[in-house]
N, C-alpha and C. Protein backbone atom coordinates (compact mmCIF):
# COMPACT_ATOMS: atom_id res chain seq x y z
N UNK A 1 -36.31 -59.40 31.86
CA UNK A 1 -35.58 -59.06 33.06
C UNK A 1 -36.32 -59.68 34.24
N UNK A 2 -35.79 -60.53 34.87
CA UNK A 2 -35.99 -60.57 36.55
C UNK A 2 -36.67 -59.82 37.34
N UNK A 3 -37.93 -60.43 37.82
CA UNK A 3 -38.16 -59.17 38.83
C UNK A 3 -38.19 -60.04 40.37
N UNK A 4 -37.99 -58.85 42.01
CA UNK A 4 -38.53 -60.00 42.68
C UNK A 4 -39.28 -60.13 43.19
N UNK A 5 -39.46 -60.43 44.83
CA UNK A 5 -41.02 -60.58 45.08
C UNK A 5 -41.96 -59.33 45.20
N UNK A 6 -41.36 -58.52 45.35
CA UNK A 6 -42.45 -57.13 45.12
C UNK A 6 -42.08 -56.71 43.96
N UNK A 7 -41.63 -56.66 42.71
CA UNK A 7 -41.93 -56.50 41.49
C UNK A 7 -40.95 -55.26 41.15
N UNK A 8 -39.61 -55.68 41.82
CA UNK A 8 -38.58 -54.70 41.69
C UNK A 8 -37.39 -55.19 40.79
N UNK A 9 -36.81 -54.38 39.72
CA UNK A 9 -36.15 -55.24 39.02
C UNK A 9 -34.85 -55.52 39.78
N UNK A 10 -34.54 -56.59 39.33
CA UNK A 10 -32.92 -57.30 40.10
C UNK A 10 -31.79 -56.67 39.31
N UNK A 11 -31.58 -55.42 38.46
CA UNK A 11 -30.38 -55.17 38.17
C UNK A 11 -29.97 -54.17 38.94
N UNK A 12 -30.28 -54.11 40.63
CA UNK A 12 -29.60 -53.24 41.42
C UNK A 12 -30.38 -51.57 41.33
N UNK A 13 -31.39 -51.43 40.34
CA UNK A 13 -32.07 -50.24 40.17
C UNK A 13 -33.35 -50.26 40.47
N UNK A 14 -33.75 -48.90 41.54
CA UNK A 14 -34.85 -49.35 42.02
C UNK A 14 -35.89 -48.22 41.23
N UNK A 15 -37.17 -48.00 41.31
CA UNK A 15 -38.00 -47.21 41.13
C UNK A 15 -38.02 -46.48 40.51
N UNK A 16 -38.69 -44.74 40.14
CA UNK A 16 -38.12 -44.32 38.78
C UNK A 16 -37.36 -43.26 38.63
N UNK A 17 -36.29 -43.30 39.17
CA UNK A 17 -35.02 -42.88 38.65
C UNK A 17 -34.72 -41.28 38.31
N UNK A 18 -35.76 -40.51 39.34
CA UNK A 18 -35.86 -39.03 39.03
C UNK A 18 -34.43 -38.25 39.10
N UNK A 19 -34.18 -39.13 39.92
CA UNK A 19 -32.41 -37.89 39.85
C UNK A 19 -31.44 -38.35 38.76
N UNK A 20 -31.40 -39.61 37.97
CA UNK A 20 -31.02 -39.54 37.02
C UNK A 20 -31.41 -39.22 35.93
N UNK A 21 -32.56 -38.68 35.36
CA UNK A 21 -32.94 -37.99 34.97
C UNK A 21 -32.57 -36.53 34.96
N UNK A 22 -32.86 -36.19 36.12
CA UNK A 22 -32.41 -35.03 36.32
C UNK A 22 -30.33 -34.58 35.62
N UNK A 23 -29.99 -35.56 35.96
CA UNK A 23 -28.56 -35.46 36.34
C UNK A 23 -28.46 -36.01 34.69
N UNK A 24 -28.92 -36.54 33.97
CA UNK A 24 -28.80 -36.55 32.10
C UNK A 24 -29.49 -35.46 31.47
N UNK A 25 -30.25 -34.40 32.05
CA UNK A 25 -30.63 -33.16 31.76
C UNK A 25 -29.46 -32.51 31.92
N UNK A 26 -29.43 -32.29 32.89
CA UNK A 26 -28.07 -30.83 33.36
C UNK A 26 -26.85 -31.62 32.59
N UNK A 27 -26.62 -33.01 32.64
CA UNK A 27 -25.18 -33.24 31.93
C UNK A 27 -25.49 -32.84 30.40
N UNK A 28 -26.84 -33.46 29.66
CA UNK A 28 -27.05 -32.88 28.38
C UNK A 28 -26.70 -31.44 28.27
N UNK A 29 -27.49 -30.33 29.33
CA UNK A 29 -27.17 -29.06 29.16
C UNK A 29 -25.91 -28.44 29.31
N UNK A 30 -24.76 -29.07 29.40
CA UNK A 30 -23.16 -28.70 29.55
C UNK A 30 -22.80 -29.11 28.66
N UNK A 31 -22.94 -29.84 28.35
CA UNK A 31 -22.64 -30.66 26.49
C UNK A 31 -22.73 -29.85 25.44
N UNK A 32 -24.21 -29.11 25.37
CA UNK A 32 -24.76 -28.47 24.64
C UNK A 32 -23.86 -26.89 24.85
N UNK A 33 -24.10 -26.63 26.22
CA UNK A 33 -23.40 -25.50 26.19
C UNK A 33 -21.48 -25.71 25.81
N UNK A 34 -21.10 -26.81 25.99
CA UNK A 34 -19.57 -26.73 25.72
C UNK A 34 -20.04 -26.75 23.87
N UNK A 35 -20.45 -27.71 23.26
CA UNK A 35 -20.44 -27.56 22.22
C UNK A 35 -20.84 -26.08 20.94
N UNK A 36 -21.68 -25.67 21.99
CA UNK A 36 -21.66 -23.98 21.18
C UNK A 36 -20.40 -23.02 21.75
N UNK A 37 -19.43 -23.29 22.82
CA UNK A 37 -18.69 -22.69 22.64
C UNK A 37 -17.36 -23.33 22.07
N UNK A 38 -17.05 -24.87 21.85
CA UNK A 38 -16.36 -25.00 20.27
C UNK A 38 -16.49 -24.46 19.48
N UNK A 39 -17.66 -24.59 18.60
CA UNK A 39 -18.24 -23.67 17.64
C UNK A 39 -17.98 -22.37 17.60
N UNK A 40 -18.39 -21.40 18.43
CA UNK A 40 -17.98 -20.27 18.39
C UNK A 40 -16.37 -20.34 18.40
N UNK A 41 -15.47 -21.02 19.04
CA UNK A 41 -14.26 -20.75 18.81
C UNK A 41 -13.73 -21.33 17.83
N UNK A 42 -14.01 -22.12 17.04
CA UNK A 42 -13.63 -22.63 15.59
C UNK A 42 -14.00 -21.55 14.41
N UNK A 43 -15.56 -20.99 14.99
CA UNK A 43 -15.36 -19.84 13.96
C UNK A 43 -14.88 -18.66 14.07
N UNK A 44 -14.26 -18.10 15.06
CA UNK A 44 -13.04 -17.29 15.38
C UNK A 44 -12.13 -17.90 14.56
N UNK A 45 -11.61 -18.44 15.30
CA UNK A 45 -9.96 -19.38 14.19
C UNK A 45 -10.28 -19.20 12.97
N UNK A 46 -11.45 -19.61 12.26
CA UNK A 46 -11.68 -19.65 10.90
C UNK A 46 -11.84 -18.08 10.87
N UNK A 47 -12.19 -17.51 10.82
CA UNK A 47 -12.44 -16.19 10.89
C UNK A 47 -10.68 -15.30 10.75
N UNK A 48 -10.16 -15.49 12.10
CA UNK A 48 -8.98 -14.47 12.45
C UNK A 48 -7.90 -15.46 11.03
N UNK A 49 -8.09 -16.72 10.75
CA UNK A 49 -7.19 -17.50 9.79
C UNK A 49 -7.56 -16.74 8.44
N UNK A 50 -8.70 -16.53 8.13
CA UNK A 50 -8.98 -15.53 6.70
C UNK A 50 -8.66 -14.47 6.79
N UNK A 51 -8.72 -13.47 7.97
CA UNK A 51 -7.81 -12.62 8.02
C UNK A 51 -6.52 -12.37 7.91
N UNK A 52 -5.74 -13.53 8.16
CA UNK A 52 -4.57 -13.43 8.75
C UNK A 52 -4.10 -13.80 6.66
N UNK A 53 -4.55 -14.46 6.13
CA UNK A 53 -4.50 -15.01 4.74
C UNK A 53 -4.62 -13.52 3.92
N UNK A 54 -5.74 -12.83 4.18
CA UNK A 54 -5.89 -11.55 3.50
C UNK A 54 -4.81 -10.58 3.23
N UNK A 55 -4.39 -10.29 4.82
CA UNK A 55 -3.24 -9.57 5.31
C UNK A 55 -2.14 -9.75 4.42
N UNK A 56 -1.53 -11.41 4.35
CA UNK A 56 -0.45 -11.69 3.97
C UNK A 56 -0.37 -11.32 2.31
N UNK A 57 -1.85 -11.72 1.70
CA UNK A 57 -1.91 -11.17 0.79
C UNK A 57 -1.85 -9.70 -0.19
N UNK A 58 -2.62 -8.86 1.13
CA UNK A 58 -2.04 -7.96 0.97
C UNK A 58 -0.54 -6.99 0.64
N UNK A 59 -0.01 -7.57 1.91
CA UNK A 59 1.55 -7.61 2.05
C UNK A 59 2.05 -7.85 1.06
N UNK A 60 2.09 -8.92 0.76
CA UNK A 60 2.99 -9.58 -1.07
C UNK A 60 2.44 -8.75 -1.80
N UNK A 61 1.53 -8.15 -2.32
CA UNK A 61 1.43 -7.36 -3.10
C UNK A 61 2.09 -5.95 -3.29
N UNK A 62 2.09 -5.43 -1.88
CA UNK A 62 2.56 -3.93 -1.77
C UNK A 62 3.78 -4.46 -1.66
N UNK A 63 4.62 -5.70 -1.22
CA UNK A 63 6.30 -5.78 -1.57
C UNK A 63 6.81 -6.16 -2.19
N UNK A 64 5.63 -6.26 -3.25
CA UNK A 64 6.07 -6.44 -5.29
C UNK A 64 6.10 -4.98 -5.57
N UNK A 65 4.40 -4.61 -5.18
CA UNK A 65 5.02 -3.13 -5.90
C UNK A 65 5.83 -2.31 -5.25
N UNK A 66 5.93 -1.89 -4.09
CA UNK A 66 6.32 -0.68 -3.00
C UNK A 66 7.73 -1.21 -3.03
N UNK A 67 8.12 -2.57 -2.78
CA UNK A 67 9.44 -2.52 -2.57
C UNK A 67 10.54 -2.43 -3.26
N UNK A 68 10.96 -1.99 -3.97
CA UNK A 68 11.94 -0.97 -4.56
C UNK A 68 11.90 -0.03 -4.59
N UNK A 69 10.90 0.63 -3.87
CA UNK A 69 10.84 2.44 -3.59
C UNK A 69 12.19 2.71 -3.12
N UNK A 70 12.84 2.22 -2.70
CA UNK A 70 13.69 3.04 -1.95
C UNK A 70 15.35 2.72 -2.84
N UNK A 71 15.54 1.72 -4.12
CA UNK A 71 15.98 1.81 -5.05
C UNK A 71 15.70 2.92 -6.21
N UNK A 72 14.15 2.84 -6.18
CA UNK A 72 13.72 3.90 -7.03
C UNK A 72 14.38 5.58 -7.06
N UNK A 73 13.90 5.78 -5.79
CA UNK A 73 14.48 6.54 -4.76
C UNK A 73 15.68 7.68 -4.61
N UNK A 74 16.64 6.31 -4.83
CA UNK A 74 17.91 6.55 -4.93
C UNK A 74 18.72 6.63 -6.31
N UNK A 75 17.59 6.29 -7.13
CA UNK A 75 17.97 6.70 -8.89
C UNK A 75 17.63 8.08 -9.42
N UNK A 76 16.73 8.30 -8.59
CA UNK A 76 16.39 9.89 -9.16
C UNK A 76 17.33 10.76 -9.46
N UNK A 77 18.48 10.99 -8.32
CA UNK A 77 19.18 12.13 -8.20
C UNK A 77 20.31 11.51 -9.82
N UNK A 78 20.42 10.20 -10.37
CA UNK A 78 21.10 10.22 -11.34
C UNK A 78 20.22 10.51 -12.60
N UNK A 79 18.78 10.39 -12.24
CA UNK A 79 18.21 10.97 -13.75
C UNK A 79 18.42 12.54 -13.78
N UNK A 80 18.58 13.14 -12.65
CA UNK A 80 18.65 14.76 -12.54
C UNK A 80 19.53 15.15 -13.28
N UNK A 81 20.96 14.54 -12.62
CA UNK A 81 22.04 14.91 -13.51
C UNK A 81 22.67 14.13 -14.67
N UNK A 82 21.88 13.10 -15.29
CA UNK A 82 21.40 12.92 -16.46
C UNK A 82 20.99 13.91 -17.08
N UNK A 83 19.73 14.70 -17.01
CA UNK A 83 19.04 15.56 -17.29
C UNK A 83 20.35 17.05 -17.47
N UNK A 84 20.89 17.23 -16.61
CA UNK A 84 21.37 18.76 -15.87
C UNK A 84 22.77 18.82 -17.14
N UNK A 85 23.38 17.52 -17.55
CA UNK A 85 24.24 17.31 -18.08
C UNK A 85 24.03 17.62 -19.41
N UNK A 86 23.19 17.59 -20.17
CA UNK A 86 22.10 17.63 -21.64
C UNK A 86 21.83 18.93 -21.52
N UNK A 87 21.55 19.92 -20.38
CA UNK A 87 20.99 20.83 -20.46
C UNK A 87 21.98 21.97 -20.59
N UNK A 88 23.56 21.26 -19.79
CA UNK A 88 24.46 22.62 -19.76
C UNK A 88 25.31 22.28 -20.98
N UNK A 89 25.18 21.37 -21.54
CA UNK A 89 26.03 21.79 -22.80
C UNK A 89 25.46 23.07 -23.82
N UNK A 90 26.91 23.71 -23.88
CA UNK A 90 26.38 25.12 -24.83
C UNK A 90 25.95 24.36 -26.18
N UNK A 91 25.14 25.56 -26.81
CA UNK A 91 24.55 24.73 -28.78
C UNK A 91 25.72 25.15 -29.54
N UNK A 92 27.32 26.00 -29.32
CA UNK A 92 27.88 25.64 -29.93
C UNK A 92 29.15 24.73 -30.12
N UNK A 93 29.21 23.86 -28.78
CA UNK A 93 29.72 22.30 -28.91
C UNK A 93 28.86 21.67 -28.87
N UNK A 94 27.79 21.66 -28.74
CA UNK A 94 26.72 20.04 -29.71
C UNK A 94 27.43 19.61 -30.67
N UNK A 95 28.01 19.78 -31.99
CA UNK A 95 28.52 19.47 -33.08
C UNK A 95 29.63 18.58 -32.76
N UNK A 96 30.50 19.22 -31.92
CA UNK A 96 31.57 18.85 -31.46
C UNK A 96 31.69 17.43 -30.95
N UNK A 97 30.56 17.57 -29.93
CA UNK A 97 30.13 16.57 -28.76
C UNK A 97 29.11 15.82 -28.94
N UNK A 98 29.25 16.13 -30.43
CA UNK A 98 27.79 14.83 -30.95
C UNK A 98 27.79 13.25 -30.11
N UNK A 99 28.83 12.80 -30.67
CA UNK A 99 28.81 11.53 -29.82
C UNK A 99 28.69 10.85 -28.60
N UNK A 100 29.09 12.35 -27.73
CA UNK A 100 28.93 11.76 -26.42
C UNK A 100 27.83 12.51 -25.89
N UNK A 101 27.16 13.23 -26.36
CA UNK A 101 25.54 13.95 -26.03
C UNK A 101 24.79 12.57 -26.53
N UNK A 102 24.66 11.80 -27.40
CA UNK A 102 24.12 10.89 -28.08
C UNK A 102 24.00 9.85 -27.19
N UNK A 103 25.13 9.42 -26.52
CA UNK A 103 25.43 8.69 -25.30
C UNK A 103 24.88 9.28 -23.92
N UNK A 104 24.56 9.78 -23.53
CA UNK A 104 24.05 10.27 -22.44
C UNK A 104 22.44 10.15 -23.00
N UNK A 105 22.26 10.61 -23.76
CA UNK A 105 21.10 10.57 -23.97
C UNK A 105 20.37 9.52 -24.01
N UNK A 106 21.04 8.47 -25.08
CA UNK A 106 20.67 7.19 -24.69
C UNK A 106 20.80 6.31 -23.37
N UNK A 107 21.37 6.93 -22.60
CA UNK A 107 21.70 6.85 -20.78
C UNK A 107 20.14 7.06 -20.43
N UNK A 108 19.90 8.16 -20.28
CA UNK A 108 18.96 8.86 -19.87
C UNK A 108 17.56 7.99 -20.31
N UNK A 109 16.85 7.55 -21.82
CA UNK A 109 16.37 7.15 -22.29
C UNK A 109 16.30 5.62 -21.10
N UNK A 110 17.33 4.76 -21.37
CA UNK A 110 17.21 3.40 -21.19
C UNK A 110 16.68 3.81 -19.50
N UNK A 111 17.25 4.61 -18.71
CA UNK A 111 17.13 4.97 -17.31
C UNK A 111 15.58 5.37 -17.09
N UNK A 112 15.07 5.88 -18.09
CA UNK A 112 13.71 6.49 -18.18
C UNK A 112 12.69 5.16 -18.39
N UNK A 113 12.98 4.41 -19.29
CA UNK A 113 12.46 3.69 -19.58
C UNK A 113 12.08 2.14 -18.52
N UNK A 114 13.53 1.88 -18.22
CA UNK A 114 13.89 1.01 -16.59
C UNK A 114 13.04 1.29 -15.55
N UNK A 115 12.67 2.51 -15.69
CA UNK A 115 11.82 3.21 -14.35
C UNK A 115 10.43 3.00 -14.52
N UNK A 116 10.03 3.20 -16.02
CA UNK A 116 8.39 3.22 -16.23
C UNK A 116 8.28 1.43 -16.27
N UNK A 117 9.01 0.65 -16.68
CA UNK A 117 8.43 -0.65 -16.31
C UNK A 117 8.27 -0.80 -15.10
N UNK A 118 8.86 -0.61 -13.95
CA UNK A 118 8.73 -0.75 -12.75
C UNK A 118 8.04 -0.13 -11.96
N UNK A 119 7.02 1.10 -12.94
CA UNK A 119 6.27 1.45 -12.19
C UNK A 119 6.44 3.17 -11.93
N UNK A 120 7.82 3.73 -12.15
CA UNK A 120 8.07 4.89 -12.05
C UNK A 120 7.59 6.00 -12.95
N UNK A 121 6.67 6.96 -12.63
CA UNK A 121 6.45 8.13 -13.72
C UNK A 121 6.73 8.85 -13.14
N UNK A 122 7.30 10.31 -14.66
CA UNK A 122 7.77 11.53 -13.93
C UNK A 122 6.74 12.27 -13.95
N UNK A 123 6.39 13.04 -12.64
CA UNK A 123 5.25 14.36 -12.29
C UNK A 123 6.07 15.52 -12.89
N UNK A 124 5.39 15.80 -14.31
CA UNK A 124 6.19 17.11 -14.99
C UNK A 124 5.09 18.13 -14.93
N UNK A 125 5.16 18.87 -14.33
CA UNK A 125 4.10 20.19 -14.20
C UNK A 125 4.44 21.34 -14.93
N UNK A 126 3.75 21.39 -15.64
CA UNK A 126 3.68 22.78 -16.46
C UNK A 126 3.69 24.40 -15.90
N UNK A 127 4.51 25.36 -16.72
CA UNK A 127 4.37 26.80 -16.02
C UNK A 127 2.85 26.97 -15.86
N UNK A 128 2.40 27.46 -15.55
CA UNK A 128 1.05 28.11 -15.42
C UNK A 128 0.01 26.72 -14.61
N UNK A 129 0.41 25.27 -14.59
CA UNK A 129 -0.18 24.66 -13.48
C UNK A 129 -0.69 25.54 -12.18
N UNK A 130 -1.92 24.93 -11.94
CA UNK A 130 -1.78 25.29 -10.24
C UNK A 130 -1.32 24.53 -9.58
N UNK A 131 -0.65 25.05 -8.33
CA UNK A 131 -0.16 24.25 -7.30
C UNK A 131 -1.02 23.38 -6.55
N UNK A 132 -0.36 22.00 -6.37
CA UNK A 132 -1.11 20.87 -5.58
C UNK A 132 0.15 20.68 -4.66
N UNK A 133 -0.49 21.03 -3.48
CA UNK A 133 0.62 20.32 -2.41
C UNK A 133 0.68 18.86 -2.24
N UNK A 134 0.03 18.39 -2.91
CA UNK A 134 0.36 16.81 -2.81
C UNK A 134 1.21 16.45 -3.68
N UNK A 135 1.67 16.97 -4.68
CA UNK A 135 2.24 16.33 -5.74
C UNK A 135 3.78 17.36 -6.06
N UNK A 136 3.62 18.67 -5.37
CA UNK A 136 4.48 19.61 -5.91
C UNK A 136 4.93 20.33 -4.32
N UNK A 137 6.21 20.35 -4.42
CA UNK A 137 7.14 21.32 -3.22
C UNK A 137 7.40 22.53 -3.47
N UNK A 138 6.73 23.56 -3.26
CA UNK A 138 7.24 24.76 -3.18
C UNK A 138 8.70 25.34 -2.80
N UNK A 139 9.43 25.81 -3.46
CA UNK A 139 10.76 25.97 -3.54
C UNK A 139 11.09 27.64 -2.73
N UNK A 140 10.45 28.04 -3.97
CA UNK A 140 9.76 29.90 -3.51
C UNK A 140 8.70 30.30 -4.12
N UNK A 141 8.35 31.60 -3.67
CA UNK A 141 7.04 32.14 -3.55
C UNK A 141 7.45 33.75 -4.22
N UNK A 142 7.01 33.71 -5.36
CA UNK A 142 7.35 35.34 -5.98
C UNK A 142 6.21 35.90 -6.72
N UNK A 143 5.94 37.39 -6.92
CA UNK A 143 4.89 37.91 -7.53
C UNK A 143 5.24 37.62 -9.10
N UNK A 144 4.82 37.44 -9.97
CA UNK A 144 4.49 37.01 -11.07
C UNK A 144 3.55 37.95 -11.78
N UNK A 145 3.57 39.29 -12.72
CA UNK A 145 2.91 39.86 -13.44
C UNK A 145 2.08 38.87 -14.45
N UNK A 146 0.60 38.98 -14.83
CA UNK A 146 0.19 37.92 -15.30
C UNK A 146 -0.32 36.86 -15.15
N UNK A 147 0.21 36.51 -13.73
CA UNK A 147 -0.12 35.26 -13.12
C UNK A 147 -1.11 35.37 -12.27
N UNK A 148 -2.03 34.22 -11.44
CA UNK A 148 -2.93 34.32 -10.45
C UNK A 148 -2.31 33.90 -9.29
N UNK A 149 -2.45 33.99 -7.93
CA UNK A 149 -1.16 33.17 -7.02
C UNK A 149 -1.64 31.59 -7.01
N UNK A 150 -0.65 30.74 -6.92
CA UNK A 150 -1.43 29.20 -6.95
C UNK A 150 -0.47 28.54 -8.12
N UNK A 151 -0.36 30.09 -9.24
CA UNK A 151 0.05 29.17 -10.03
C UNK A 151 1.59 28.71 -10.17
N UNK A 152 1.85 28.04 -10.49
CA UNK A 152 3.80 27.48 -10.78
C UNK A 152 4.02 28.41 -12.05
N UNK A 153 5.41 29.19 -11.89
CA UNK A 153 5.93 29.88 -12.76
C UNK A 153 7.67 29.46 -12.75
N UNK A 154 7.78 28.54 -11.93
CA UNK A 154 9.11 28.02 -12.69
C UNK A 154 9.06 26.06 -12.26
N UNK A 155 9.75 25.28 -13.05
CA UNK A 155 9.63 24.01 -12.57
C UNK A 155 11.29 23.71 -12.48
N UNK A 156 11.94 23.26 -11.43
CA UNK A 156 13.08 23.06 -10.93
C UNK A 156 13.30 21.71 -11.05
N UNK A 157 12.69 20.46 -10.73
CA UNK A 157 12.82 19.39 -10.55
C UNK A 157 11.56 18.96 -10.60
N UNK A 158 11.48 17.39 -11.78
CA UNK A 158 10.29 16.55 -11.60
C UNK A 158 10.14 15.66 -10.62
N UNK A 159 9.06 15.62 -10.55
CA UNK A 159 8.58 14.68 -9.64
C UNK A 159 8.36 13.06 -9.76
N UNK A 160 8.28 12.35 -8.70
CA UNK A 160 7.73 10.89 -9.44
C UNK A 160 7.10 9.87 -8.69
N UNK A 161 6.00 9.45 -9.00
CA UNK A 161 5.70 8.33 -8.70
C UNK A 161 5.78 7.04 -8.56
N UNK A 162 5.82 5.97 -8.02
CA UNK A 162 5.60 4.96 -7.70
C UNK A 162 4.42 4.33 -7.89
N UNK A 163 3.43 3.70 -8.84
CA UNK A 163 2.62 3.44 -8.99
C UNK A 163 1.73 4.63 -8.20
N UNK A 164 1.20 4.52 -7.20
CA UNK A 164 0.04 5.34 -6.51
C UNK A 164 0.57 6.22 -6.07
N UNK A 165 2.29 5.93 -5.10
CA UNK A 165 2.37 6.66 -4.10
C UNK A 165 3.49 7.52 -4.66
N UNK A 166 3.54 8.61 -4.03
CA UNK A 166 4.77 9.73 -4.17
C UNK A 166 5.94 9.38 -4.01
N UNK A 167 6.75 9.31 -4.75
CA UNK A 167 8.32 8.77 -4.44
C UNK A 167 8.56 10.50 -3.97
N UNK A 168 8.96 11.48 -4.62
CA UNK A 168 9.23 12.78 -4.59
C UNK A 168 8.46 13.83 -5.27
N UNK A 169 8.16 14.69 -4.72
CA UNK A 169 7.43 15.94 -5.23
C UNK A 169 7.81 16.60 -5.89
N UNK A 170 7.53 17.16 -7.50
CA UNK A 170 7.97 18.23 -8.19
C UNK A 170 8.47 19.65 -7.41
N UNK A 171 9.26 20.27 -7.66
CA UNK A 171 10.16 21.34 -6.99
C UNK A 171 9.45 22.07 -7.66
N UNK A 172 8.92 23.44 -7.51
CA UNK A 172 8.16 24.10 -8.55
C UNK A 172 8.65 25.85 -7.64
N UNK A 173 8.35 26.36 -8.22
CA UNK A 173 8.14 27.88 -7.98
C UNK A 173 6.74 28.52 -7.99
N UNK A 174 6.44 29.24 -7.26
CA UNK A 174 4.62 29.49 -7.47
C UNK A 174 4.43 31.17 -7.08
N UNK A 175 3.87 31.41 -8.21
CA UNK A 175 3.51 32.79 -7.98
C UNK A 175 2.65 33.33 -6.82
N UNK A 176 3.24 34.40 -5.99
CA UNK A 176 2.49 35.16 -5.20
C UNK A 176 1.22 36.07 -5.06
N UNK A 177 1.25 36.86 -6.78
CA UNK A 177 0.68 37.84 -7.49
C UNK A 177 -0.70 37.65 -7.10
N UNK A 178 -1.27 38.88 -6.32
CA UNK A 178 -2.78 38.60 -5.59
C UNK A 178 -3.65 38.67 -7.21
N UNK A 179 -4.76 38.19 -6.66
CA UNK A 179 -5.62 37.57 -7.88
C UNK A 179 -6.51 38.61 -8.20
């Protein structure tokens, strides 16, 4: 490089250059600081994006299983009187009505069966169960000789599930009878 008669270089720059220095410090330090807050906001995005992936996953799952609850739902009241239909025939037309008790039954069966692939079980509670309010509706409340109170002494209607969740609560009756 050129220098001239006092020993200054000729590319228009003189001496040593403290404020540019200065001024490639502070620009380095905005750089640095913009670049950690890319970073931090890329790993947000990446972050709220795995969430947002989880979620959806979630979702599809519970509207494979959960969603036909409300098909489910609406089949019950025909397994009832499925059920109610089997129960009021007198035992001395069974004989009679062989064929079409046979038919219902096999109604009932295929309907029972339709339900447990999909996930449906019936909550059948036994007389002498204790009562769980999570799983069983109290209908009425009567003293019961024999009994402790808590326990179910008549069952009205089963109950059913949905994989985990409660479609409907067993109808039960529960003794009053102090303990």
């Amino acid at each position: 490089m050129a220098q001239n008669e006092n020993g200054a270089a000729e590319n228009g720059v003189t001496g040593d250059l403290p404020e540019f220095e200065e001024f490639a410090v502070d620009e380095l330090e905005v750089l640095r600081q913009e670049r950690d807050d890319f970073r931090d906001k890329f790993m947000r995005a990446l972050a709220d994006a795995e969430n947002s992936r989880k979620r959806a996953e979630r979702d599809r799952r519970e509207a494979e299983q959960y969603g036909g609850s409300r098909l489910a739902r609406d089949l019950l009241p025909v397994y009832d009187n499925l059920n109610r239909a089997l129960a009021a025939i007198p035992e001395e037309s069974r004989a009679a009505s062989a064929a079409l008790i046979e038919g219902v039954e096999l109604t009932l069966r295929e309907l029972s069966g339709v339900m447990k692939r999909h996930g449906v079980i019936a909550l059948t509670p036994a007389v002498g169960d204790q009562f769980d309010p999570q799983l069983h509706e109290a209908m009425f409340e009567a003293p019961l000789p024999g009994t402790k109170a808590g326990q179910i002494i008549q069952v009205m209607t089963e109950g059913f599930m949905l994989h985990d969740r409660l479609l409907r609560p067993a109808q039960v009756g529960v003794s009053s009878t102090p303990g």
